[in-house]
PDB file of N, CA and C in Angstrom:
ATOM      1  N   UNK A   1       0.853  -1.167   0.000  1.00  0.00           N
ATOM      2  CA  UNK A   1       0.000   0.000   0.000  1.00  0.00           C
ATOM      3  C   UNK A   1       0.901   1.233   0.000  1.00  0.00           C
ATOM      4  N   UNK A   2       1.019   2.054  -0.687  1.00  0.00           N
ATOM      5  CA  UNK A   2       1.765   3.246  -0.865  1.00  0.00           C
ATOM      6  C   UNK A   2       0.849   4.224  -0.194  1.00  0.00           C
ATOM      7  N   UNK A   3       1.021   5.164   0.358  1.00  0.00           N
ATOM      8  CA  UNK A   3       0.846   6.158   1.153  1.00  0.00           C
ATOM      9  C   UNK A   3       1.754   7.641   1.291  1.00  0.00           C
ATOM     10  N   UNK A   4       1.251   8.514   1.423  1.00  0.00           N
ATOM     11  CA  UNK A   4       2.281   9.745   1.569  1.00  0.00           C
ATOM     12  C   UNK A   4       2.561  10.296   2.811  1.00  0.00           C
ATOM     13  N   UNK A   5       1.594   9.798   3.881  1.00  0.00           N
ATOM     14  CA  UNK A   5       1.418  10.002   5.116  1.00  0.00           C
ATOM     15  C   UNK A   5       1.143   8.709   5.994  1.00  0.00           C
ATOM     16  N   UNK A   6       2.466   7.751   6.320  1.00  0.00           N
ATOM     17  CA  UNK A   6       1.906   6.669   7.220  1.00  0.00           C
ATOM     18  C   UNK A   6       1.078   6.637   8.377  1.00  0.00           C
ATOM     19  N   UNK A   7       0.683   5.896   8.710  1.00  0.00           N
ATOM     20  CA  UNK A   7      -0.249   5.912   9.952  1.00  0.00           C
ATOM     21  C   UNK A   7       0.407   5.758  11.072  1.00  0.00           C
ATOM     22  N   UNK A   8       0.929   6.538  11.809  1.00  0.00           N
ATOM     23  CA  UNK A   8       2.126   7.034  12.860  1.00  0.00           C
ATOM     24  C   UNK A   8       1.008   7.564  13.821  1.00  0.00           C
ATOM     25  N   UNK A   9       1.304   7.088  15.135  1.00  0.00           N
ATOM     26  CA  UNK A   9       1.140   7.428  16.174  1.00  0.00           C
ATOM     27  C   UNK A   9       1.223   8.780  16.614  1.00  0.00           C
ATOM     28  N   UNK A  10       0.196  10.085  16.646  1.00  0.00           N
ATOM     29  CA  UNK A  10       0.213  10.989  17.360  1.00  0.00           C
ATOM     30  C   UNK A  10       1.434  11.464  18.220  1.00  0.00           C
ATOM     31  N   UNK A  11       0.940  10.984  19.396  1.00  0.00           N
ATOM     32  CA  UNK A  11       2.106  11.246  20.530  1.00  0.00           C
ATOM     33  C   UNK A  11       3.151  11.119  20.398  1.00  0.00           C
ATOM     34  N   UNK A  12       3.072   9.755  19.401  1.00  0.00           N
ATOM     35  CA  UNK A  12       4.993   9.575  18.968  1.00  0.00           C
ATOM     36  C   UNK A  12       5.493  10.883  18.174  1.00  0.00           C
ATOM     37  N   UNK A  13       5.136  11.061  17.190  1.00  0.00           N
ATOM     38  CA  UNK A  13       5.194  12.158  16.638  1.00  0.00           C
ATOM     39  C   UNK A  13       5.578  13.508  17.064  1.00  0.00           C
ATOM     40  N   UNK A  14       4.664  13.883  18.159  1.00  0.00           N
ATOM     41  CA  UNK A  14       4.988  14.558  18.778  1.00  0.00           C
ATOM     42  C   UNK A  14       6.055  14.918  19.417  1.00  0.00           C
ATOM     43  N   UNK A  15       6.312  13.825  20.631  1.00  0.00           N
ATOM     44  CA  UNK A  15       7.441  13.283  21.196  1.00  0.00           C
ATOM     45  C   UNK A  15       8.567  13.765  20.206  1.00  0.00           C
ATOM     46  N   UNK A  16       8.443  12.996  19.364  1.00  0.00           N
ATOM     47  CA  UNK A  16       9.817  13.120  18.270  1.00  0.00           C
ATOM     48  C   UNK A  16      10.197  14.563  17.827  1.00  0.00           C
ATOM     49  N   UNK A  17       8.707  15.489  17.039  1.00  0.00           N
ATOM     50  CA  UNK A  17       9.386  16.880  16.796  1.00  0.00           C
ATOM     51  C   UNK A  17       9.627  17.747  17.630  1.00  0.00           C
ATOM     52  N   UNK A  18       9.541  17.292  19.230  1.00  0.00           N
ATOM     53  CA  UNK A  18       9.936  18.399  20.451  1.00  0.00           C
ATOM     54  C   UNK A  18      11.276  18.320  20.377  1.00  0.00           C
ATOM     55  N   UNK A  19      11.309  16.491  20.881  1.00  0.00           N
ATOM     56  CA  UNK A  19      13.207  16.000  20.434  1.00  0.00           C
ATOM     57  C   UNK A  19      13.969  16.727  19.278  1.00  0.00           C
ATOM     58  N   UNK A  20      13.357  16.764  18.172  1.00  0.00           N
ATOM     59  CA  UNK A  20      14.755  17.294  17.046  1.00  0.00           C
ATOM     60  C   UNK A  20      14.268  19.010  16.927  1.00  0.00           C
ATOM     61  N   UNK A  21      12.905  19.799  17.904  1.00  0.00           N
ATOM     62  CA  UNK A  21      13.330  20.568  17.889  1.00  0.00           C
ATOM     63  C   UNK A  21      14.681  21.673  19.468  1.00  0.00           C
ATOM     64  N   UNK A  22      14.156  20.818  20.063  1.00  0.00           N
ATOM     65  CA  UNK A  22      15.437  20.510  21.022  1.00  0.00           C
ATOM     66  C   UNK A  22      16.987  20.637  20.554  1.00  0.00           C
ATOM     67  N   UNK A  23      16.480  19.361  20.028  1.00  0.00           N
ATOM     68  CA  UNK A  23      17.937  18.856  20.292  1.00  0.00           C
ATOM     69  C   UNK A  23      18.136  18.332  18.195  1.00  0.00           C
ATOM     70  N   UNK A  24      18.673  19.420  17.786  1.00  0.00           N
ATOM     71  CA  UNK A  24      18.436  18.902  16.054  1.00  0.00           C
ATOM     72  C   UNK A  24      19.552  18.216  15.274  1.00  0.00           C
ATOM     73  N   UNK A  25      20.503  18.055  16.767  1.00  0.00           N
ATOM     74  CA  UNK A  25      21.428  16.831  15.838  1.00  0.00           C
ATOM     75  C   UNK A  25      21.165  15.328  16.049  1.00  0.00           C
ATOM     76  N   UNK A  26      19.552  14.977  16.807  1.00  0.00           N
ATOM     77  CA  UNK A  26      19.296  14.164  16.892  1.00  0.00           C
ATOM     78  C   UNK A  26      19.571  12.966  15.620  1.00  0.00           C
ATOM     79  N   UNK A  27      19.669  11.740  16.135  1.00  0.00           N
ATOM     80  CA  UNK A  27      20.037  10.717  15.285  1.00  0.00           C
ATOM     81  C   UNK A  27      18.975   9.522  15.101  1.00  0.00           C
ATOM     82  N   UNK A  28      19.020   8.920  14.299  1.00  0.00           N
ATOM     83  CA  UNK A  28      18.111   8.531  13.928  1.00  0.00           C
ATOM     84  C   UNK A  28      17.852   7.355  14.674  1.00  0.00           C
ATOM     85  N   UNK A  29      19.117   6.557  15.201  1.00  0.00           N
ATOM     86  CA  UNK A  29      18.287   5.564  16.240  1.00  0.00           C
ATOM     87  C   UNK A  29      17.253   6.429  17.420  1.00  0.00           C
ATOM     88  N   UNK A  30      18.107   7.780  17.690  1.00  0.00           N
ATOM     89  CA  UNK A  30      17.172   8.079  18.833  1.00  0.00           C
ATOM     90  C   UNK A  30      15.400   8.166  18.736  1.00  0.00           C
ATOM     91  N   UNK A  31      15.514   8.877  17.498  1.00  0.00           N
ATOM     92  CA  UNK A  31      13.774   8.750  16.674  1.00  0.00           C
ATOM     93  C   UNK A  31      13.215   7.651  16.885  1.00  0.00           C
ATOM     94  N   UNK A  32      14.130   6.753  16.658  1.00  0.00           N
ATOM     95  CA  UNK A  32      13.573   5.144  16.124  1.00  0.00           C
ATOM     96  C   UNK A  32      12.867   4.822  17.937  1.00  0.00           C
ATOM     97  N   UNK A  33      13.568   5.333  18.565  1.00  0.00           N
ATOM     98  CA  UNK A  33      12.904   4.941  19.884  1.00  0.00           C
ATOM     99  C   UNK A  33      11.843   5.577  20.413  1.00  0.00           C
ATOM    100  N   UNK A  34      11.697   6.734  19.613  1.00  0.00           N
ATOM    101  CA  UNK A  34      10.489   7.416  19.615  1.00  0.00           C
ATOM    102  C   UNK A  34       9.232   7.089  19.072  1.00  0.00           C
ATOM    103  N   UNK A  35       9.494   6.948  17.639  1.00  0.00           N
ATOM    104  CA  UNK A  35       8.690   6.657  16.744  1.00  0.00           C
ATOM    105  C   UNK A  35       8.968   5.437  15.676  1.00  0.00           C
ATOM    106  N   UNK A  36       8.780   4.057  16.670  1.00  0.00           N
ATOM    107  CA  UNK A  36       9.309   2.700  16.453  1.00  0.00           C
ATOM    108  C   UNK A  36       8.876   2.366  15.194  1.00  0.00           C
ATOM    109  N   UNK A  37       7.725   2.651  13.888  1.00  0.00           N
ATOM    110  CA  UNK A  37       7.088   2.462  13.052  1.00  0.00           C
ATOM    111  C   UNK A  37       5.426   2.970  13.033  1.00  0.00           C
ATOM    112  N   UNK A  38       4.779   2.601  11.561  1.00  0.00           N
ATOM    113  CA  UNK A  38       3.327   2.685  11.726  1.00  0.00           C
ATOM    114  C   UNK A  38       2.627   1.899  12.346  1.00  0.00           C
ATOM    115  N   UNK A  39       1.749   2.250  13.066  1.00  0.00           N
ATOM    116  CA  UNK A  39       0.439   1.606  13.405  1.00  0.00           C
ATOM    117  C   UNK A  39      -0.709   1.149  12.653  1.00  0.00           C
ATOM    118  N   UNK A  40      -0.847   0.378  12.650  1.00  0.00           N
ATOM    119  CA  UNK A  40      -1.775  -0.308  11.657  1.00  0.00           C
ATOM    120  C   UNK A  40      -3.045  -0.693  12.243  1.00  0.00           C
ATOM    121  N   UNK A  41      -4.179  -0.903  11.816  1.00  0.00           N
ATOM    122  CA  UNK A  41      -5.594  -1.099  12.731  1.00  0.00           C
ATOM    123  C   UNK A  41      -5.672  -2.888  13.037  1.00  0.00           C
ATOM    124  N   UNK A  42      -5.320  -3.658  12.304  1.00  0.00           N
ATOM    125  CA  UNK A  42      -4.937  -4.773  12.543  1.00  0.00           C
ATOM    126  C   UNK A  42      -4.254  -5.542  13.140  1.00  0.00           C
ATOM    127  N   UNK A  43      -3.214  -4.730  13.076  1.00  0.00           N
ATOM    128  CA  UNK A  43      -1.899  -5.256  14.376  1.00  0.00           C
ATOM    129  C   UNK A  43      -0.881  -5.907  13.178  1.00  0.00           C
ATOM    130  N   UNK A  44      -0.407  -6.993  13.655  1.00  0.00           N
ATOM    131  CA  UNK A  44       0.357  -7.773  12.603  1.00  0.00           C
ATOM    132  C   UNK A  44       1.698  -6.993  13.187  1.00  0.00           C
ATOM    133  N   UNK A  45       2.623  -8.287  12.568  1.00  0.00           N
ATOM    134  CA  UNK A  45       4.001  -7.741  12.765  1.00  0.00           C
ATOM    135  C   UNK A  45       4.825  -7.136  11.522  1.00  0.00           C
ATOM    136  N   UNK A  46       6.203  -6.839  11.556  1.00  0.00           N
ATOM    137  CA  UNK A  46       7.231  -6.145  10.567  1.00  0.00           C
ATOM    138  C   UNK A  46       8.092  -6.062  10.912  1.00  0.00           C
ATOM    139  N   UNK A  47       9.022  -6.145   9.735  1.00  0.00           N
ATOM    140  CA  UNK A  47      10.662  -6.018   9.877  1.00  0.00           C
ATOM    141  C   UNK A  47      10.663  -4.765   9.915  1.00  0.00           C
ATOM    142  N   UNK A  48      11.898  -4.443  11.019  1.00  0.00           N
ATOM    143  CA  UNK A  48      12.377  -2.737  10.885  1.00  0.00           C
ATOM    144  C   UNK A  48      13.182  -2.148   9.823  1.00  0.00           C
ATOM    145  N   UNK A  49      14.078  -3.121   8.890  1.00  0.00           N
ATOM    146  CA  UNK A  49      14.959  -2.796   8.079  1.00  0.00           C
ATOM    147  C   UNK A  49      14.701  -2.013   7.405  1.00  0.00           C
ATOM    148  N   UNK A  50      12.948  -2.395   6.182  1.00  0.00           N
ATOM    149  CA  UNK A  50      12.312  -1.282   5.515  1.00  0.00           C
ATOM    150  C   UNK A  50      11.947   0.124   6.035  1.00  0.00           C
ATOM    151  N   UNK A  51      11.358  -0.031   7.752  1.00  0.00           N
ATOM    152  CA  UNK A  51      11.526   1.239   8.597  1.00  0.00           C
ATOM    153  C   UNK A  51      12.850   2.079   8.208  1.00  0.00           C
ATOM    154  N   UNK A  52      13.573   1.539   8.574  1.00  0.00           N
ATOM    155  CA  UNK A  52      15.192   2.618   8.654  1.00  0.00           C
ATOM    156  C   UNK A  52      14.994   3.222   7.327  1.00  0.00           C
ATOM    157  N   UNK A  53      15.041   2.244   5.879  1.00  0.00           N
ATOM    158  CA  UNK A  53      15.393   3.325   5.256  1.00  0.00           C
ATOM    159  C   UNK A  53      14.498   3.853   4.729  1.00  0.00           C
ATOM    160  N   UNK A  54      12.895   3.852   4.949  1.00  0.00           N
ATOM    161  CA  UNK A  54      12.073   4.681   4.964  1.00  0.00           C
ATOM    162  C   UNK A  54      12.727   6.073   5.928  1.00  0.00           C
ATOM    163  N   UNK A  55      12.519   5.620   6.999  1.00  0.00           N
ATOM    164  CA  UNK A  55      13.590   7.287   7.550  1.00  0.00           C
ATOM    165  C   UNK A  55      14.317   7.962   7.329  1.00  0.00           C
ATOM    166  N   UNK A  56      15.102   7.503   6.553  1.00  0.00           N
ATOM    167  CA  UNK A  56      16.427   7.894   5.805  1.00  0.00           C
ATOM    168  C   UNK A  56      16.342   8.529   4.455  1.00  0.00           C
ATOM    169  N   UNK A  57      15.431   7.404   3.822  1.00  0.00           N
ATOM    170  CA  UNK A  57      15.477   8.291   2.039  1.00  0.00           C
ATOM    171  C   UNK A  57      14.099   8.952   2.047  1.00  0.00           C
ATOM    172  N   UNK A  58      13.030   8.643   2.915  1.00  0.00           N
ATOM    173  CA  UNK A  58      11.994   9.302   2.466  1.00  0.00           C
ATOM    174  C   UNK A  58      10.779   8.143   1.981  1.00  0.00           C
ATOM    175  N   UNK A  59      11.542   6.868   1.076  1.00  0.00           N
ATOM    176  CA  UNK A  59      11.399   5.950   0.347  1.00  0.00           C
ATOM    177  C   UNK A  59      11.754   4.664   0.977  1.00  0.00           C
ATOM    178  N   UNK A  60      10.519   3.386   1.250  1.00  0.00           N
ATOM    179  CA  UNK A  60      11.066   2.181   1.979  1.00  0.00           C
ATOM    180  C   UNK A  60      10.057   1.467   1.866  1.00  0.00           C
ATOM    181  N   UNK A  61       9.837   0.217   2.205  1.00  0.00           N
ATOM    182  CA  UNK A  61       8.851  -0.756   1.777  1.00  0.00           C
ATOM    183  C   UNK A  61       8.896  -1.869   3.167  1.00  0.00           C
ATOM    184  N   UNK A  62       8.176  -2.577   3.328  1.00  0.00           N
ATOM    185  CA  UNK A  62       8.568  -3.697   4.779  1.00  0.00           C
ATOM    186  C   UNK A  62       7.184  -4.355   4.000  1.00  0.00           C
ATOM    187  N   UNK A  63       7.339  -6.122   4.996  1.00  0.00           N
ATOM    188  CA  UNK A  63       6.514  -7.084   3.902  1.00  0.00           C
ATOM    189  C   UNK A  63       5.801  -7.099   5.921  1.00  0.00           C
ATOM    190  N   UNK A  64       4.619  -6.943   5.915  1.00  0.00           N
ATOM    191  CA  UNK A  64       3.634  -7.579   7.049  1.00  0.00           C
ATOM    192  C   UNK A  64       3.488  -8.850   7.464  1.00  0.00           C
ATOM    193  N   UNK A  65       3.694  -9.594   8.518  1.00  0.00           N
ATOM    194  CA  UNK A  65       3.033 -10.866   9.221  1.00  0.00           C
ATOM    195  C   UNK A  65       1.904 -11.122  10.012  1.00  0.00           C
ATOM    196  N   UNK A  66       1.345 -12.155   9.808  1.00  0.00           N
ATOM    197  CA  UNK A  66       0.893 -12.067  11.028  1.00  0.00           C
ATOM    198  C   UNK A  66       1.398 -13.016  11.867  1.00  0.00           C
ATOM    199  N   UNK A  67       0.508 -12.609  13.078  1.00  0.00           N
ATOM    200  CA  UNK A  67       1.045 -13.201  14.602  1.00  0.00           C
ATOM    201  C   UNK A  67       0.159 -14.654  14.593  1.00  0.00           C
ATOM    202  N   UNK A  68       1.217 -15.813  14.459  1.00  0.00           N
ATOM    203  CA  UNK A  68       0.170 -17.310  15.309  1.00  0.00           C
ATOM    204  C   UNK A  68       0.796 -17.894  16.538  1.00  0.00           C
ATOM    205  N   UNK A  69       0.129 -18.764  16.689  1.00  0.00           N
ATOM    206  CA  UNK A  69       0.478 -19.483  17.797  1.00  0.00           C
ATOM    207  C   UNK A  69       0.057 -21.084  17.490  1.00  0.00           C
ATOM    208  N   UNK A  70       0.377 -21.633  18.133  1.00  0.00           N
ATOM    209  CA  UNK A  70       0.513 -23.489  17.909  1.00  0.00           C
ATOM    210  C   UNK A  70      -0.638 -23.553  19.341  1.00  0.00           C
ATOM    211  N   UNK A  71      -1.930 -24.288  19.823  1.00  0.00           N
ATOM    212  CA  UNK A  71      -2.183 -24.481  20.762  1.00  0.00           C
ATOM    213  C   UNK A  71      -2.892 -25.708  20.655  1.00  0.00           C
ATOM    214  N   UNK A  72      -1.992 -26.758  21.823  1.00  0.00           N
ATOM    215  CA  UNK A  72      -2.927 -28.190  21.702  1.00  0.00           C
ATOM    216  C   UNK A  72      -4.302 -28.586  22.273  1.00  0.00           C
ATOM    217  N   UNK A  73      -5.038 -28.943  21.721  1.00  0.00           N
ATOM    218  CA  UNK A  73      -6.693 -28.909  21.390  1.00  0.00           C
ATOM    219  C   UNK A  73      -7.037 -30.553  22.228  1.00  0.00           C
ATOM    220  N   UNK A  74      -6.021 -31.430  21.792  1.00  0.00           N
ATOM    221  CA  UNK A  74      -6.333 -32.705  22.297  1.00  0.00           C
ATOM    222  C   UNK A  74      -5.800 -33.466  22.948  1.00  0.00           C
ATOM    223  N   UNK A  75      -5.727 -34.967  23.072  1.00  0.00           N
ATOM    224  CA  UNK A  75      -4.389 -35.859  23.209  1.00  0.00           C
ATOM    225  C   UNK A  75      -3.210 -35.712  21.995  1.00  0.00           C
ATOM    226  N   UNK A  76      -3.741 -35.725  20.830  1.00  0.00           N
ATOM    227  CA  UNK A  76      -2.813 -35.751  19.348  1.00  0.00           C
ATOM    228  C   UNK A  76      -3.087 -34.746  18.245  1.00  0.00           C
ATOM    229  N   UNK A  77      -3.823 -33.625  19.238  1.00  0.00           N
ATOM    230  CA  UNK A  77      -4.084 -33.028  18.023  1.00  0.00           C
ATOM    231  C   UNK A  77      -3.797 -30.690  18.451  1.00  0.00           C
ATOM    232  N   UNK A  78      -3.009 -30.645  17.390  1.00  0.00           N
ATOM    233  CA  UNK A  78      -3.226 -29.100  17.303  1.00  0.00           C
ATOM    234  C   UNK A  78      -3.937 -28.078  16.751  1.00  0.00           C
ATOM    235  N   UNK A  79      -3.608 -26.921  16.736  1.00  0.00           N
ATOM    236  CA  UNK A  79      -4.693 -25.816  16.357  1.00  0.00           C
ATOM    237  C   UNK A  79      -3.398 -24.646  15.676  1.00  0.00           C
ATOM    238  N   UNK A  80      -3.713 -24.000  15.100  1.00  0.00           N
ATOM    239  CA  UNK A  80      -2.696 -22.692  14.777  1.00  0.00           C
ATOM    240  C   UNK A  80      -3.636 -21.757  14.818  1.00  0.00           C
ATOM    241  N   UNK A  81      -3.327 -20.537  15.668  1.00  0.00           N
ATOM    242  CA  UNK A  81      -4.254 -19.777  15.967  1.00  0.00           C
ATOM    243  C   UNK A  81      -3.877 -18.694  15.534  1.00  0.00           C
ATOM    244  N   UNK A  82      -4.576 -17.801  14.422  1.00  0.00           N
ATOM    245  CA  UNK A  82      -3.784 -16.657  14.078  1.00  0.00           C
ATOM    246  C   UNK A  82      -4.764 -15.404  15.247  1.00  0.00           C
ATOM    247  N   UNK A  83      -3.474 -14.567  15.567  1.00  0.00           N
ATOM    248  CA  UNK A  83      -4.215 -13.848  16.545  1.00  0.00           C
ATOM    249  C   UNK A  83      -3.825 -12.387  15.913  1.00  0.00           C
ATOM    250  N   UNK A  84      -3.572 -12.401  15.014  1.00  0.00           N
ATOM    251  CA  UNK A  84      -3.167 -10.880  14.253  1.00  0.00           C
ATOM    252  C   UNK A  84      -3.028 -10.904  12.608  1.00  0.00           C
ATOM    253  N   UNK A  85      -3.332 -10.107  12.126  1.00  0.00           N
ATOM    254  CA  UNK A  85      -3.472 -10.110  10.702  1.00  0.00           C
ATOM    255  C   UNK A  85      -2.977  -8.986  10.283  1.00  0.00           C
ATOM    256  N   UNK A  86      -1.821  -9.193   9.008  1.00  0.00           N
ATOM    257  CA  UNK A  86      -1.542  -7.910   8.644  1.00  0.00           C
ATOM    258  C   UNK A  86      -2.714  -6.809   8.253  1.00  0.00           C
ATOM    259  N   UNK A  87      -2.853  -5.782   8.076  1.00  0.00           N
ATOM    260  CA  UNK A  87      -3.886  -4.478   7.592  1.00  0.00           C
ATOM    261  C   UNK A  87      -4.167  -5.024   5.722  1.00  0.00           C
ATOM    262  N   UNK A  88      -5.240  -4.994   5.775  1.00  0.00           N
ATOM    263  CA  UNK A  88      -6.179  -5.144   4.511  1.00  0.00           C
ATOM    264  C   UNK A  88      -5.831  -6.614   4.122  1.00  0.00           C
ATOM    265  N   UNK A  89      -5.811  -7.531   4.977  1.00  0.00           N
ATOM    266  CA  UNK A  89      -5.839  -9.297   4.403  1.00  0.00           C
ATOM    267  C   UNK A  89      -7.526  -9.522   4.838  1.00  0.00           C
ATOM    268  N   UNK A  90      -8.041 -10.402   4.464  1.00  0.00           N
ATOM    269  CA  UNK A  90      -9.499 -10.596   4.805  1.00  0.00           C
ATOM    270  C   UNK A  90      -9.077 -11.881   5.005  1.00  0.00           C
ATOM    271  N   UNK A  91      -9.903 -11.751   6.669  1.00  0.00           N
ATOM    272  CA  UNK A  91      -9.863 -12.539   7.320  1.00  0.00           C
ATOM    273  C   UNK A  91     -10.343 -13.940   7.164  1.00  0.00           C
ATOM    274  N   UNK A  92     -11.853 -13.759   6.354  1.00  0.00           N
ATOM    275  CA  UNK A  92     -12.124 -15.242   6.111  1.00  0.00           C
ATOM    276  C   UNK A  92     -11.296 -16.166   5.164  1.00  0.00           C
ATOM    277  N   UNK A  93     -10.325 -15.295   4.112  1.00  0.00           N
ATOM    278  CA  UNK A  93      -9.025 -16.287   3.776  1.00  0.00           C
ATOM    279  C   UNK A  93      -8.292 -16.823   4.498  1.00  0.00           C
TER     280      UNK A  93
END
């Protein structure tokens, strides 16, 4: 999904332009602890790598997971439970 404005956390945001107006040789891990990535309405997980150099060039991409879990149901039998879905997968797939 391309976007021009990710879906970033308010407060983080905030947080962050007090920091670099503070302090403007801030670095970019320090941001990163500010403003760890987007928020998504789904949840789901992501690699940070595409984060960084989204921060960096402006330009970056990251691939979404979701979150499962393994939980045993029987004597011999399991379940995989997805408990998070990346943003715009439909769920009944």
């Amino acid at each position: 999904m391309a976007t021009n404005i990710p879906p970033h956390n308010l407060g983080e945001i905030i947080d962050a332009t007090v920091l670099l107006i503070e302090k403007p040789d801030t670095t970019l891990k320090e941001i990163m602890k500010l403003v760890p990535g987007p928020d998504f309405p789904t949840r789901g997980t992501f690699r940070s790598d595409g984060i960084v150099a989204a921060y960096k060039t402006g330009r970056g991409s990251f691939t979404m997971r979701a979150k499962a879990a393994i939980e045993n149901v029987g004597k011999d039998r399991e379940n995989i439970v997805i408990t998070e879905i990346p943003y715009q997968v439909n769920k009944s797939r």
